[in-house]
Protein backbone atom coordinates (compact mmCIF):
# COMPACT_ATOMS: atom_id res chain seq x y z
CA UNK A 1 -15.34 5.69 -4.83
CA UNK A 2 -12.08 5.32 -2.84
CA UNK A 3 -10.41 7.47 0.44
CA UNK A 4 -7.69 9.31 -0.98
CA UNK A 5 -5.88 7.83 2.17
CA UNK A 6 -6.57 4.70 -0.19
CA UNK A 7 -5.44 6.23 -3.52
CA UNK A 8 -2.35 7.52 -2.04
CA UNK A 9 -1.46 4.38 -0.07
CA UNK A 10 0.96 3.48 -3.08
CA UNK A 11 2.65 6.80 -3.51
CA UNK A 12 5.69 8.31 -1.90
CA UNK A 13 5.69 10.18 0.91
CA UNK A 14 6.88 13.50 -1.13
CA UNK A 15 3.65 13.19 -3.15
CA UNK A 16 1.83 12.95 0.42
CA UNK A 17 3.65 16.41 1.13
CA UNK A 18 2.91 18.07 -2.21
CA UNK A 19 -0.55 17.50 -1.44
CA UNK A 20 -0.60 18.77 2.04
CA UNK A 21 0.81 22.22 0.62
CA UNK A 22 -1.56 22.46 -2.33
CA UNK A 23 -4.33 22.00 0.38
CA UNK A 24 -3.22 23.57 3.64
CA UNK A 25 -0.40 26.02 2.56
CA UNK A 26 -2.22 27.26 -0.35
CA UNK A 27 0.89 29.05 -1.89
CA UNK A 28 2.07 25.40 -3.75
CA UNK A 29 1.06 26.01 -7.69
CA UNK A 30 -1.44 23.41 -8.98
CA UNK A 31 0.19 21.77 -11.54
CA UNK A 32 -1.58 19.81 -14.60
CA UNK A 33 -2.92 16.41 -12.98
CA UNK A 34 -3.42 17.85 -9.41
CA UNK A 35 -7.38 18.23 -7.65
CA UNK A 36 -7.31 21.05 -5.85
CA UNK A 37 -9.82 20.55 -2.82
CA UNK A 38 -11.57 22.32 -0.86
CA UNK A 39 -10.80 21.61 3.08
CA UNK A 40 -14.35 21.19 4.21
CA UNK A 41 -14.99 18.50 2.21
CA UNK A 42 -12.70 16.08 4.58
CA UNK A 43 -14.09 13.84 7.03
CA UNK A 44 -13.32 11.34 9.48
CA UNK A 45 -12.53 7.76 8.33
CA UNK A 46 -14.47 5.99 11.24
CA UNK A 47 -12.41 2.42 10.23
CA UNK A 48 -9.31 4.06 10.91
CA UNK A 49 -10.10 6.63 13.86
CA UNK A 50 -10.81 6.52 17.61
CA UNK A 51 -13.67 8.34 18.93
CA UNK A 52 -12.54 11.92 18.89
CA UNK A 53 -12.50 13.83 16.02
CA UNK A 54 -10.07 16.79 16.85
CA UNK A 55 -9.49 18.38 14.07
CA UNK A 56 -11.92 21.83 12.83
CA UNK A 57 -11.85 24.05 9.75
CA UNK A 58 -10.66 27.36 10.35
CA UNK A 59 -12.73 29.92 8.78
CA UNK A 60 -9.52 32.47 7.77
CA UNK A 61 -10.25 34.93 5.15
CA UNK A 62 -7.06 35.02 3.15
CA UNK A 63 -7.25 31.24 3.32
CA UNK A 64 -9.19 28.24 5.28
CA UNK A 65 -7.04 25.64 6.89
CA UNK A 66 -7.50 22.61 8.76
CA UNK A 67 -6.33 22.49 12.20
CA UNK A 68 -5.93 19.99 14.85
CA UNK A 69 -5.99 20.01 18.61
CA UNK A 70 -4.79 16.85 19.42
CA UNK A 71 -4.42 16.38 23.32
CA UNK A 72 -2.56 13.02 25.00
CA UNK A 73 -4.58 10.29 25.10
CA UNK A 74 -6.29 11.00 22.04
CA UNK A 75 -6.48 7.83 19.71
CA UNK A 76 -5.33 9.09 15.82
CA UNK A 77 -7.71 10.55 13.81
CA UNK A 78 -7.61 10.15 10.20
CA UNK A 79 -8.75 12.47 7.43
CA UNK A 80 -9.77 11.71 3.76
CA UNK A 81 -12.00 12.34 1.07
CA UNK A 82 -13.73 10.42 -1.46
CA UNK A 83 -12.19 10.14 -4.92
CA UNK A 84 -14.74 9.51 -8.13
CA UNK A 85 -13.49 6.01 -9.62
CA UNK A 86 -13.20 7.96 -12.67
CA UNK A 87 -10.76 10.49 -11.65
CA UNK A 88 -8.72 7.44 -9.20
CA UNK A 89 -5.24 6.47 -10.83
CA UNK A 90 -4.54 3.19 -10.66
């Protein structure tokens, strides 16, 4: 399996974007080839975080988002999921 940090490492930045709508905006239409994915299935990437994991799921009815409270001094904290091999485009 591979981070979808990893999978996306190739693509543009706009494809980056399109997939932050279709998973936090949730008003972006899921087009033929997207994965729509559920936000609690993210998680840290230890390899490519510092200790503090500052982001939380927010439990909203209409919608549940992923939110960060980030504070100075904070090291980055990185999200991703794992991708099946067999859906990963290469």
């Amino acid at each position: 399996m591979r981070s979808l940090q990893h999978h996306l490492g190739s693509r543009s930045s706009a494809g980056r974007v399109v997939l932050a709508a279709c998973v936090l905006g949730g008003t972006a239409a899921v087009a033929a080839g997207d994965w729509p994915i559920d936000v609690h299935v993210w998680r840290i990437i230890p390899r490519e975080s510092g200790s503090v994991d500052y982001y939380r799921v927010v439990e909203d009815p209409a919608l549940p988002y992923i939110r960060a409270d980030y504070k100075p001094g904070y090291d980055t904290a990185v999200l991703g999921i794992e991708v099946p091999s067999s859906s990963a485009r290469t």
